[in-house]
Protein backbone atom coordinates (compact mmCIF):
# COMPACT_ATOMS: atom_id res chain seq x y z
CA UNK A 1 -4.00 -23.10 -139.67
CA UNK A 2 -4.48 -19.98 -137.27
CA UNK A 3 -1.42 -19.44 -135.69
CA UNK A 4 -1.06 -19.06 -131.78
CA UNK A 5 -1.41 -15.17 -131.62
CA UNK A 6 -5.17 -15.87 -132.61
CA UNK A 7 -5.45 -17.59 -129.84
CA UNK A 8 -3.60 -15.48 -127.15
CA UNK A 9 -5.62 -12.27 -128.09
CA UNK A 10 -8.78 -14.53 -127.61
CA UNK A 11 -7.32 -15.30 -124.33
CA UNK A 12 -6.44 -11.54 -123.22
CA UNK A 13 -9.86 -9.87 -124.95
CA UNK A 14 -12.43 -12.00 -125.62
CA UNK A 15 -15.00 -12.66 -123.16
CA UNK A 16 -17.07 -16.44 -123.76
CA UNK A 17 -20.38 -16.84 -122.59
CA UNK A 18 -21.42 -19.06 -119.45
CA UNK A 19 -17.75 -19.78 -119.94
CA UNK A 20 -15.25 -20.81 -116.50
CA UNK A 21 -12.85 -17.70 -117.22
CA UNK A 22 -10.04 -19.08 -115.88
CA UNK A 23 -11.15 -22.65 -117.75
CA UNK A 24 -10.92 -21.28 -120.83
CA UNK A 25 -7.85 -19.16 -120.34
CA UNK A 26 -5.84 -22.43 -119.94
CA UNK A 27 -7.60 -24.57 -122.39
CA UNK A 28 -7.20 -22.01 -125.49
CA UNK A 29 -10.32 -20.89 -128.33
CA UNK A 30 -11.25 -23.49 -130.84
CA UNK A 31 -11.59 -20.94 -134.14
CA UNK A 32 -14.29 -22.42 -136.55
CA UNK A 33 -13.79 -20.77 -139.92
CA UNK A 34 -16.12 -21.69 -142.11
CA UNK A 35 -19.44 -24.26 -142.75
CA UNK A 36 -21.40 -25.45 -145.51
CA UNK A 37 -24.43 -27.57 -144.70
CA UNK A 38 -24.36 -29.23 -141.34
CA UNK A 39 -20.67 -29.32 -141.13
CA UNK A 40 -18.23 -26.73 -139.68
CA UNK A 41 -14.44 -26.47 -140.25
CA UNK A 42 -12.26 -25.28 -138.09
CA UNK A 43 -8.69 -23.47 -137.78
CA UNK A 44 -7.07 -26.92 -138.20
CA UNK A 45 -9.20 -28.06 -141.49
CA UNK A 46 -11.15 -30.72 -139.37
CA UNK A 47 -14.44 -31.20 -140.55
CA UNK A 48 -17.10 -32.01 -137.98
CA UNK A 49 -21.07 -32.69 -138.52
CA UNK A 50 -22.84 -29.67 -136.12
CA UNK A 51 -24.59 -32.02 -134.31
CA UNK A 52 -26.45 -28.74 -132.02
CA UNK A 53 -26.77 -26.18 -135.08
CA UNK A 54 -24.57 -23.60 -133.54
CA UNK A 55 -26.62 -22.70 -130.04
CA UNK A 56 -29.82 -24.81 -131.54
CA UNK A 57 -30.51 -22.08 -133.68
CA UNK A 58 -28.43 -22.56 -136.96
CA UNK A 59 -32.35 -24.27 -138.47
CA UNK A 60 -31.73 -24.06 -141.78
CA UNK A 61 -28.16 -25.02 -141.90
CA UNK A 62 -25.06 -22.94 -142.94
CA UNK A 63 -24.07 -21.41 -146.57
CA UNK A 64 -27.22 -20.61 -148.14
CA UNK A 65 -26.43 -18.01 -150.79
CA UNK A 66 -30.14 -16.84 -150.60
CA UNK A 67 -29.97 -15.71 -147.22
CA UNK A 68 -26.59 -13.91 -147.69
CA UNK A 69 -27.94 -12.19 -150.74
CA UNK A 70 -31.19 -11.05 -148.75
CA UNK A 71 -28.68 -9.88 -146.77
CA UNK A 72 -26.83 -7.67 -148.76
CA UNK A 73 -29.52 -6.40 -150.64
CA UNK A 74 -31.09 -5.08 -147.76
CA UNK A 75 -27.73 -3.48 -146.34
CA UNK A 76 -27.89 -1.84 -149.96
CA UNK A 77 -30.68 -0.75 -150.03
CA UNK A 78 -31.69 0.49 -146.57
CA UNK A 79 -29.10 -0.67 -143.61
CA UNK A 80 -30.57 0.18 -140.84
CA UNK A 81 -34.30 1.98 -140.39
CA UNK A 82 -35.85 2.59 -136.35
CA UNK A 83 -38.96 1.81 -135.61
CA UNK A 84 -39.66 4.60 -133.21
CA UNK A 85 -41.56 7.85 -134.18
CA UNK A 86 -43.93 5.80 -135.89
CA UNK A 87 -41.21 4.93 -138.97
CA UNK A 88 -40.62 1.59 -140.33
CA UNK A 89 -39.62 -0.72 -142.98
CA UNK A 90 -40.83 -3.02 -145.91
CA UNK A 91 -39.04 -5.96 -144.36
CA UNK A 92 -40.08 -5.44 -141.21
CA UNK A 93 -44.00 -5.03 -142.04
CA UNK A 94 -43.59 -7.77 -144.18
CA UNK A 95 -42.04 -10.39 -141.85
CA UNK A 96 -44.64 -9.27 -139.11
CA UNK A 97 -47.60 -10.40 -141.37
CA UNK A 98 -45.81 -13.36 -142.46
CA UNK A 99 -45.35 -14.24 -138.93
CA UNK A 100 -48.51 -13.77 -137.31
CA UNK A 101 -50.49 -15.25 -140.16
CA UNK A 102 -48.74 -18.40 -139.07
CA UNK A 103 -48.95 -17.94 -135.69
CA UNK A 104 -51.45 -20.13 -133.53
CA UNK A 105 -54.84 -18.14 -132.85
CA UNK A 106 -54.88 -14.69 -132.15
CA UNK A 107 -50.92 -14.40 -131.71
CA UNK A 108 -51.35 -11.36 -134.49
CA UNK A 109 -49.15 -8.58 -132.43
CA UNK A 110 -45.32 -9.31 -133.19
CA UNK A 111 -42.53 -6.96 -131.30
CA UNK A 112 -39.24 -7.72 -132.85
CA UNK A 113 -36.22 -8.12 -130.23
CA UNK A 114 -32.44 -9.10 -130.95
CA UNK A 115 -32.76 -12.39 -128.99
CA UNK A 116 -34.84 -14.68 -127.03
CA UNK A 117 -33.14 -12.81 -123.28
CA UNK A 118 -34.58 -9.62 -124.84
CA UNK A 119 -37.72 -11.20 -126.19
CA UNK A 120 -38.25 -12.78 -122.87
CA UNK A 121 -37.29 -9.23 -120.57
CA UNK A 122 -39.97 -7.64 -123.26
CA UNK A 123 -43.05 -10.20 -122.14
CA UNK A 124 -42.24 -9.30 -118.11
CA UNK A 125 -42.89 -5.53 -119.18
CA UNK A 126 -45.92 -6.03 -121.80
CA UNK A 127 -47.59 -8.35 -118.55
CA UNK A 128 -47.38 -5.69 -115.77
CA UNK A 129 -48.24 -2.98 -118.22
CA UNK A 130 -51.43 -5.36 -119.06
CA UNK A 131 -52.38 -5.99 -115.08
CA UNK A 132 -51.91 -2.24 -114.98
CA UNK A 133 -54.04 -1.59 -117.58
CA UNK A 134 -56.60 -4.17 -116.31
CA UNK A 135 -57.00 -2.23 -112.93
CA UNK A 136 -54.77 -4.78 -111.04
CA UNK A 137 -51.12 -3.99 -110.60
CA UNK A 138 -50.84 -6.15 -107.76
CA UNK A 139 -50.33 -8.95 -109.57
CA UNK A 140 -46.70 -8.92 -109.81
CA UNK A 141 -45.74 -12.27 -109.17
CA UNK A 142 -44.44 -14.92 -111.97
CA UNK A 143 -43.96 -18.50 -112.12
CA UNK A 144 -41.80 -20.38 -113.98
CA UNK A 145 -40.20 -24.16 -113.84
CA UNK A 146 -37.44 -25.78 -112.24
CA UNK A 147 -34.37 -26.74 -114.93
CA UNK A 148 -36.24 -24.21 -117.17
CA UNK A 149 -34.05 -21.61 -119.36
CA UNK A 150 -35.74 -18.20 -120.10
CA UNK A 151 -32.35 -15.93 -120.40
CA UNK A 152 -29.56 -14.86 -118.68
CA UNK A 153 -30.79 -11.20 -118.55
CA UNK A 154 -31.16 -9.49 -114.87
CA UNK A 155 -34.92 -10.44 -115.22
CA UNK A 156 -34.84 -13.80 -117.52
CA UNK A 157 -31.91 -15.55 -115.41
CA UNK A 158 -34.23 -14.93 -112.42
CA UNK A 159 -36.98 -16.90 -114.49
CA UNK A 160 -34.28 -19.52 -115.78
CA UNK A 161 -34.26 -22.10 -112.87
CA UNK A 162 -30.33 -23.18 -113.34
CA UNK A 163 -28.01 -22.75 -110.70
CA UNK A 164 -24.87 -21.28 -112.87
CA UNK A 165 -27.46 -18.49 -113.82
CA UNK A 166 -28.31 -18.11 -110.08
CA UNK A 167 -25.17 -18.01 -107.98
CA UNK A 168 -23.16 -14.14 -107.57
CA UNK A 169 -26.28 -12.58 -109.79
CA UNK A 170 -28.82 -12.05 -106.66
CA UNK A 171 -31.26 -13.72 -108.20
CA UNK A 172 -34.35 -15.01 -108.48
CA UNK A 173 -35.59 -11.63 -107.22
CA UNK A 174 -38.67 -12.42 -104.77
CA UNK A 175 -41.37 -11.88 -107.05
CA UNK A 176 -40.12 -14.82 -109.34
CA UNK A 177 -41.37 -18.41 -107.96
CA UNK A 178 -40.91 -22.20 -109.47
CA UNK A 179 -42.54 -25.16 -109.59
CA UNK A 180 -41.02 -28.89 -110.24
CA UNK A 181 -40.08 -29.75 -113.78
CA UNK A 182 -42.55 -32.63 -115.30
CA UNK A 183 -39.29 -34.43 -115.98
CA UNK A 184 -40.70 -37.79 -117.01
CA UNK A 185 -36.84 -39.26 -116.17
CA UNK A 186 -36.31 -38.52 -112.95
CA UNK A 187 -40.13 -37.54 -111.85
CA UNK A 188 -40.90 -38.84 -108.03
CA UNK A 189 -44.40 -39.60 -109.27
CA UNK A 190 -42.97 -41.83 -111.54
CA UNK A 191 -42.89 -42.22 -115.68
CA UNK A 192 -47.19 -42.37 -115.98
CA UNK A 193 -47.82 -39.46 -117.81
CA UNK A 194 -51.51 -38.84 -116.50
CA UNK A 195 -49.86 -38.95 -113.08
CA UNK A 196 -46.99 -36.51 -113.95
CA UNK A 197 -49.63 -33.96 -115.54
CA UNK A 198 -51.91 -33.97 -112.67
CA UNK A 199 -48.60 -33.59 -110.25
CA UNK A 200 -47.87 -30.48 -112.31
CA UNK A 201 -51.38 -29.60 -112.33
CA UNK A 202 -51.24 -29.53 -108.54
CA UNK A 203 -47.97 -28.17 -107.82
CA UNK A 204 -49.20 -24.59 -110.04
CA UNK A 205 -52.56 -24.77 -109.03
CA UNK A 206 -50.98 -25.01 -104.86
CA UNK A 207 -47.84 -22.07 -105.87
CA UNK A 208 -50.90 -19.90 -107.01
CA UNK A 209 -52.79 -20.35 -103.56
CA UNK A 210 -49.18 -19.57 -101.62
CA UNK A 211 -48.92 -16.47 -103.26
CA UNK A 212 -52.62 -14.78 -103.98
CA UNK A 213 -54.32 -15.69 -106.75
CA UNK A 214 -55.13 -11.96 -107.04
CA UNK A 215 -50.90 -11.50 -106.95
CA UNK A 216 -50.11 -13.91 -110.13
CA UNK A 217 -49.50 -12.43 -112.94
CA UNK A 218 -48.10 -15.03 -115.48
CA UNK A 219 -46.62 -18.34 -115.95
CA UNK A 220 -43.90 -19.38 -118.25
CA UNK A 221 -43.09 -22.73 -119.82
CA UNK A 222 -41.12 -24.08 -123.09
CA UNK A 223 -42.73 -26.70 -124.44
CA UNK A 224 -39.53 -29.15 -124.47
CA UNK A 225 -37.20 -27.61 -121.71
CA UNK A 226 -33.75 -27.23 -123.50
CA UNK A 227 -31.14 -26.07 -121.56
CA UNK A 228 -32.24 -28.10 -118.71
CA UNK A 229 -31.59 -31.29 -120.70
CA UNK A 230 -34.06 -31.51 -123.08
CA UNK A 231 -36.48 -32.62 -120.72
CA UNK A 232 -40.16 -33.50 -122.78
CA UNK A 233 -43.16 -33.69 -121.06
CA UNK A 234 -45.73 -35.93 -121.30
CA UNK A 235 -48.14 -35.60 -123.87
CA UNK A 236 -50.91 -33.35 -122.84
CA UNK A 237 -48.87 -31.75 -120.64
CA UNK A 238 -48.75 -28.81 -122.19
CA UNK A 239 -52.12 -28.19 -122.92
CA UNK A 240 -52.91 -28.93 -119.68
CA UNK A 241 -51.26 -26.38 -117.94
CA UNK A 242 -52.41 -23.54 -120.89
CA UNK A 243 -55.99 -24.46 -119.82
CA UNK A 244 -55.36 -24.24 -115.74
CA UNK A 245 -53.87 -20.98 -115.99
CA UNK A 246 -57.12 -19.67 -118.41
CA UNK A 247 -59.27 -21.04 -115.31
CA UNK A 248 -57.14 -19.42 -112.62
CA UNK A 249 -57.32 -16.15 -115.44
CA UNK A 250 -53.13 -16.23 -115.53
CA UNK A 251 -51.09 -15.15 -118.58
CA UNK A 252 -49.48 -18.21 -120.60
CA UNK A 253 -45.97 -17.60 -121.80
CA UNK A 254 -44.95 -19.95 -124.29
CA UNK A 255 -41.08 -20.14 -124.72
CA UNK A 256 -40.07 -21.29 -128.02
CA UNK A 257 -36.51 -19.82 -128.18
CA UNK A 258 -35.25 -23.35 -128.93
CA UNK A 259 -38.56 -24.84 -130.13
CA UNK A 260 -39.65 -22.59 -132.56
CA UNK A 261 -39.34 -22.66 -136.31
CA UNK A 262 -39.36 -26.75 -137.59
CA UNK A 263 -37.08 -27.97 -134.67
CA UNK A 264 -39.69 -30.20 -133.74
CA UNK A 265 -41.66 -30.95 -136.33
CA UNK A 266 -43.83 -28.09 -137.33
CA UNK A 267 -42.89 -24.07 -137.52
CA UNK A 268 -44.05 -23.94 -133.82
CA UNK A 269 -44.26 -26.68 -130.91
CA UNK A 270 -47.41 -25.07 -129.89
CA UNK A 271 -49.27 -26.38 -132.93
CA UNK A 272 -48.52 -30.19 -131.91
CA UNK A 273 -51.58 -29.68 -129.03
CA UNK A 274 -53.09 -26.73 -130.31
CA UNK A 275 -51.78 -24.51 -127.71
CA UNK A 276 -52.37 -20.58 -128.14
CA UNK A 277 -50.40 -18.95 -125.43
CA UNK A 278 -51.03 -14.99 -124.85
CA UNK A 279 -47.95 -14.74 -125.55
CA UNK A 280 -44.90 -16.80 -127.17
CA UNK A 281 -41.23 -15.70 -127.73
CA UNK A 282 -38.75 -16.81 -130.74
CA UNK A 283 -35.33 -16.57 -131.57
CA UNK A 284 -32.41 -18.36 -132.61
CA UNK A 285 -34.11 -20.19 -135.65
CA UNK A 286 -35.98 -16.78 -136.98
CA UNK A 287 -33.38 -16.22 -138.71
CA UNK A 288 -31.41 -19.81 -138.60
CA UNK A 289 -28.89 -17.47 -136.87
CA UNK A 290 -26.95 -15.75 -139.67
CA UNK A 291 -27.99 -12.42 -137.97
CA UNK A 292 -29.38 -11.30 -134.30
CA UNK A 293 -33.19 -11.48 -133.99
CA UNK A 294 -36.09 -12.38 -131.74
CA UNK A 295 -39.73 -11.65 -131.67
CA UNK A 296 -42.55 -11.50 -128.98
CA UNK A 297 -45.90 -12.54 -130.13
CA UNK A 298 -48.83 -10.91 -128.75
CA UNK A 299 -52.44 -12.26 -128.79
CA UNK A 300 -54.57 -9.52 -129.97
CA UNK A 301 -56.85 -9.89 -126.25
CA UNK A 302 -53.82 -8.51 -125.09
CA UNK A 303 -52.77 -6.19 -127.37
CA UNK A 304 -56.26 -4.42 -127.41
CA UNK A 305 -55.80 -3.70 -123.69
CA UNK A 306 -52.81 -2.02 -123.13
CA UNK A 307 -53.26 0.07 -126.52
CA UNK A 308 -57.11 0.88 -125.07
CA UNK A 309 -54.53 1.65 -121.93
CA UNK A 310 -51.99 3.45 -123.44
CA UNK A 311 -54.87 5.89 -125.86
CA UNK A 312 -52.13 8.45 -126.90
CA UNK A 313 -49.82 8.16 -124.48
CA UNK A 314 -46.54 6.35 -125.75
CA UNK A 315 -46.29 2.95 -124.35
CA UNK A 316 -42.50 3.01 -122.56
CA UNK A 317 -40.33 -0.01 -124.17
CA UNK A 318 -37.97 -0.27 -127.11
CA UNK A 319 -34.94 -0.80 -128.75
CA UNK A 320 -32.72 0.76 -131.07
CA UNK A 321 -32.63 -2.66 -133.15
CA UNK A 322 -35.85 -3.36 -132.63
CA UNK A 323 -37.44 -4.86 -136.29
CA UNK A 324 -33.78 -4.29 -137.99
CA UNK A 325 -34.03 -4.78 -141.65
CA UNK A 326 -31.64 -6.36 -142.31
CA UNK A 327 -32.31 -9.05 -140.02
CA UNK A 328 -35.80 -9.02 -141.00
CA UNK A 329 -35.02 -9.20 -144.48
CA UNK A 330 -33.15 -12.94 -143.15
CA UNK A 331 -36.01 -13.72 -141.87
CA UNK A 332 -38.27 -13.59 -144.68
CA UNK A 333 -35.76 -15.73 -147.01
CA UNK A 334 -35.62 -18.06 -143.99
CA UNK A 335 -39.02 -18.49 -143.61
CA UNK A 336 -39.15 -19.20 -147.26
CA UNK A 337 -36.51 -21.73 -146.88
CA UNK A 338 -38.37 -23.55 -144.38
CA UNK A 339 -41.60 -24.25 -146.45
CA UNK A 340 -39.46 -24.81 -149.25
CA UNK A 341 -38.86 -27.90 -147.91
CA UNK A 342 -36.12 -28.05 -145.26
CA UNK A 343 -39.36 -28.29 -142.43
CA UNK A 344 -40.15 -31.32 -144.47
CA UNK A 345 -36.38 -32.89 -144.57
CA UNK A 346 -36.23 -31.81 -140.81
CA UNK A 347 -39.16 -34.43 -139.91
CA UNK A 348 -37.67 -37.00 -142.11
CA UNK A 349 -34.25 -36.44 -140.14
CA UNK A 350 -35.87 -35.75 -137.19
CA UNK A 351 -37.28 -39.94 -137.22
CA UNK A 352 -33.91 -41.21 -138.65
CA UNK A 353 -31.99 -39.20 -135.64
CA UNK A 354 -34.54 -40.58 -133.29
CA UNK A 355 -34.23 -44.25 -134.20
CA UNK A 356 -30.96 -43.61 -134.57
CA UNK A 357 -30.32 -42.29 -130.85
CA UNK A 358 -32.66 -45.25 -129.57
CA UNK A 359 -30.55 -48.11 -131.08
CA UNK A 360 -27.60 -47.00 -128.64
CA UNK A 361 -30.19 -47.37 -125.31
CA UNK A 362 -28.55 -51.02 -124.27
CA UNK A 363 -25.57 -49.22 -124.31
CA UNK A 364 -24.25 -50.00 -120.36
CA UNK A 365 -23.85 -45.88 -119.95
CA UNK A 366 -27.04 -45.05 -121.89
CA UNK A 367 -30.19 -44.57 -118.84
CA UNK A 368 -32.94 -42.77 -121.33
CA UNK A 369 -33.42 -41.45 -124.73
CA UNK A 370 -36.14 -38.70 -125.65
CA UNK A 371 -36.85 -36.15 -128.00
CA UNK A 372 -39.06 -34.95 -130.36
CA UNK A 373 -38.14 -33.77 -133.80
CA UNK A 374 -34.77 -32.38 -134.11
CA UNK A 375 -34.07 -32.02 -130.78
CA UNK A 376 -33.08 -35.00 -128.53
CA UNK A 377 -30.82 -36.04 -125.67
CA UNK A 378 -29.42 -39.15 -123.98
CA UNK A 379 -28.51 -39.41 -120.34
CA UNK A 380 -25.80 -41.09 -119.01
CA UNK A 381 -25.74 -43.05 -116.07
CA UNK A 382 -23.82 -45.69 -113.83
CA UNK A 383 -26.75 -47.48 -112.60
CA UNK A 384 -29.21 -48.07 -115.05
CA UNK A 385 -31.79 -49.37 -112.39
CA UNK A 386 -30.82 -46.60 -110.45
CA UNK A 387 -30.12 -43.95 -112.56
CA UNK A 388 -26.80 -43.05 -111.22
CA UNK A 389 -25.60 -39.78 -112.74
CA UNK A 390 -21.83 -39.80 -114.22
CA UNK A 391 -19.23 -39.22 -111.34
CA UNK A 392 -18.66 -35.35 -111.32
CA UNK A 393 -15.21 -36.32 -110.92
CA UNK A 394 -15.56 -37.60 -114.92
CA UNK A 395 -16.31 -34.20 -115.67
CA UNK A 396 -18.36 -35.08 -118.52
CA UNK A 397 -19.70 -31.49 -120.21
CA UNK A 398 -15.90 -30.72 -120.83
CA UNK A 399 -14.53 -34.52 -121.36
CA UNK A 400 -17.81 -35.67 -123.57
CA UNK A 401 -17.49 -33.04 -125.61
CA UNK A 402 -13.84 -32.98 -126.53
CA UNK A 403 -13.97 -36.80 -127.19
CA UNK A 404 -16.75 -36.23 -129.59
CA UNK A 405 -15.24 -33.21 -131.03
CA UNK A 406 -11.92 -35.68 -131.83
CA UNK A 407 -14.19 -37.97 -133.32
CA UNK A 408 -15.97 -35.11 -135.58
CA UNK A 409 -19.06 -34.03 -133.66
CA UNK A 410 -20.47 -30.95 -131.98
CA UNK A 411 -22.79 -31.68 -129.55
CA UNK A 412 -24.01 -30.24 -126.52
CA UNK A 413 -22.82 -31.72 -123.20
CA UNK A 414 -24.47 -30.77 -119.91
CA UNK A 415 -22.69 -31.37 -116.55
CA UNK A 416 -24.99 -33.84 -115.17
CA UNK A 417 -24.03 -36.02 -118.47
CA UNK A 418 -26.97 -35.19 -120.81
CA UNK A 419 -25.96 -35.36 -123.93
CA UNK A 420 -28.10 -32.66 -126.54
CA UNK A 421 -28.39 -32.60 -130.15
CA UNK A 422 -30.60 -29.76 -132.07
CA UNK A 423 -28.79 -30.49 -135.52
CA UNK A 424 -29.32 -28.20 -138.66
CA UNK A 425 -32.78 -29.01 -140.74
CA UNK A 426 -31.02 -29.63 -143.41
CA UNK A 427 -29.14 -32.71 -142.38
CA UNK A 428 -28.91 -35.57 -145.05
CA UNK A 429 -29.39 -39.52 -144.10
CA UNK A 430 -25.06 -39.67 -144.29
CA UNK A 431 -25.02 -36.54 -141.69
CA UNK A 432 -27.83 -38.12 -139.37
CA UNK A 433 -25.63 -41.32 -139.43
CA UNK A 434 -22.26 -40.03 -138.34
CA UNK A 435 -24.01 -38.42 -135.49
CA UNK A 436 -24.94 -41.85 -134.17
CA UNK A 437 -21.96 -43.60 -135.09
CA UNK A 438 -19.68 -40.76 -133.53
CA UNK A 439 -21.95 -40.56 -130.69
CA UNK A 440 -21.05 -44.29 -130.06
CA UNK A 441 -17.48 -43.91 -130.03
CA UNK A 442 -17.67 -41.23 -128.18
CA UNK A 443 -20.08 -43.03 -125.40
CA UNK A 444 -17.61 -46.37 -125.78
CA UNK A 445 -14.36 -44.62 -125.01
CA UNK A 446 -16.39 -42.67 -122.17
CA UNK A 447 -17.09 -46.22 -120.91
CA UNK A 448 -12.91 -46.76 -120.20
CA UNK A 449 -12.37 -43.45 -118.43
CA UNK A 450 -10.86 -44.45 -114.64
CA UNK A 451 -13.30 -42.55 -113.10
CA UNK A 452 -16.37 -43.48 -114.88
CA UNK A 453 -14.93 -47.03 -114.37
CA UNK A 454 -14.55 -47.04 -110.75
CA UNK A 455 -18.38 -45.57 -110.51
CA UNK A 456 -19.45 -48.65 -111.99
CA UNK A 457 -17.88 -51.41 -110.46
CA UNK A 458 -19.26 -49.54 -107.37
């Protein structure tokens, strides 16, 4: 067991991300210190099935020896090599080539980044250098969708349409705009997904005529919006909106932060309706998380016109950790990992968690299911009919998720009572079934808290 000066210097130095400061001062760090699989253990020796895979990025599950070893060779070997002054590194190259020979169309330009903030930050530079290089810096204006995530960066929380990323940051910033989330759910339009598609359809098509067509530069959209409560579009959807912005000649940014790499099925989302953005951004399951990585992918039509730009002149951005080799070195022996198999046990899992998550819908909190894959949600409500959200008062993201951390289960619980899981590939038929059965417990003793009570005899 940790003892309790662990947990005061976490209190006095340690600052948590999208955290309430005070919050967490009062409630005290839970210390995980070790995993295997898709469980974690914490200070205390409780085991607990990872029901999100760290942030939804630990893919491949925790305590693979190969990766470590990768790992260590590399740090051996060569620790740390820049990529500036036209240097690299064997890793590097090699997970480049691996990655765009993979990639959808001509996605064959890769620009390595520590995360998906910094991958995303990266794409709003490569754009206007690209309009600039086209003859038409004017078009400085981007679009991106309501209960979207794109980072919590200056730039990306502007892009991220989620009020705790908004409020004391001064942003958006006025050259970042928004248009309604397809959000099947809660849609005005209704469920119909040919109606929701065309409603999208319109609402870009009439945010492009507001600003200038001549102004837009680009328009951003993850193909199953995670941090906004796994909300999954219609099918179509997607490739609907990639073909409107060819016509209206806009740049399609595909985020696949949380998408990318077998969480919904294949190694990217894009592939399920042959989407090829111009560009797409990855992170947390590149390298299943073990170390800090992200990459941009470029489509060579882009690529070929800012180099043609640039001629000899440097093109301004970088980092100093840009294509690390260590962390590409994890990447390669995740990658491997994946086809090995563990994109094949994700799918399997994937159905099982699915099922699994739709056998609790007659539950009296339970309003809607979805998913796709390895990544799913339930919402809660108080009115099925209609679609009540949880009481605020129940204050379900911190209540949920200690009652299903009692009963064994990380999982991700969002204010508005969305419930998210993103589990590990690697999950096995026992794993997939304590997350439902914990995930009923949890839902069953939410059902006898007062306030959640009171909301429904209203």
């Amino acid at each position: 067991m940790y003892s309790n000066s662990l947990i005061e210097l976490d209190r006095a130095h340690l600052v948590h991300p999208v955290a309430s400061y005070r919050g967490h001062e009062q409630q005290g760090v839970r210390v995980l210190s070790s995993a295997k699989g898709a469980t974690i253990i914490d200070g205390h020796g409780r085991q607990l099935v990872d029901g999100f895979a760290g942030l939804w990025c630990v893919n491949a599950g925790y305590g693979h020896e190969t990766i470590v070893e990768a790992a260590a060779r590399q740090m051996r070997e060569l620790p740390y090599a820049t990529a500036y002054f036209g240097l690299g590194c064997e890793s590097a190259i090699r997970l480049a080539a691996e990655l765009a020979e993979r990639a959808p169309g001509d996605l064959k330009h890769i620009y390595f980044t520590l995360g998906g903030s910094d991958a995303i930050d990266s794409t709003v530079r490569f754009i206007r250098y690209y309009w600039f290089a086209r003859g038409e810096p004017q078009r400085d204006q981007f679009i991106s969708i309501e209960q979207g995530y794109h980072g919590s960066s200056t730039v990306g929380a502007g892009l991220t349409a989620l009020p705790n990323f908004h409020t004391g940051f001064g942003v958006p910033l006025d050259w970042q705009h928004k248009i309604p989330s397809p959000y099947p759910y809660r849609n005005p339009v209704g469920q119909d997904a040919n109606t929701i598609i065309q409603a999208s359809l319109a609402a870009l098509r009439s945010k492009v005529e507001a600003i200038g067509a001549s102004r837009v530069a680009a328009f951003y959209a993850e193909p199953i919006q995670g941090s906004g409560g796994v909300i999954v579009p219609p099918n179509g959807w997607m490739k609907a909106m990639r073909d409107l912005c060819k016509e209206l000649d806009i740049l399609f940014v595909a985020d696949e932060v949380i998408t990318g790499f077998g969480r919904t099925g294949p190694l990217f989302a894009c592939s399920e309706e042959d989407i090829v953005p111009d560009f797409m951004t990855t992170a947390k399951g590149l390298t299943s998380g073990y170390v800090p990585m992200g990459a941009v992918f470029m489509a060579d039509h882009v690529y070929q016109v800012i180099a043609d730009r640039a001629g000899t002149s440097a093109v301004g951005h970088g980092y100093t950790y840009s294509a690390h080799p260590v962390s590409a070195a994890v990447g390669l022996e995740v990658l491997k990992l994946y086809e090995g198999g563990l994109l094949e046990n994700g799918i399997k899992a994937g159905a099982m968690l699915m099922a699994g998550l739709e056998s609790l819908r007659d539950h009296p909190l339970v309003g809607d299911v979805r998913g796709r894959g390895m990544l799913a949600a339930i919402e809660l409500v108080v009115d099925k009919a209609a679609k009540t959200p949880l009481p605020a008062e129940a204050q379900p993201s911190r209540r949920i998720f200690d009652r299903a951390w009692e009963n064994g289960l990380v999982l991700r619980a969002f204010a508005n009572g969305v419930l998210g899981y993103a589990p590990p590939l690697c999950c096995t038929d026992a794993d997939i079934e304590a997350i439902i059965k914990r995930t009923e417990r949890t839902l069953d003793q939410t059902l006898e808290d007062p306030d959640v009570r009171r909301a429904l005899k209203g």
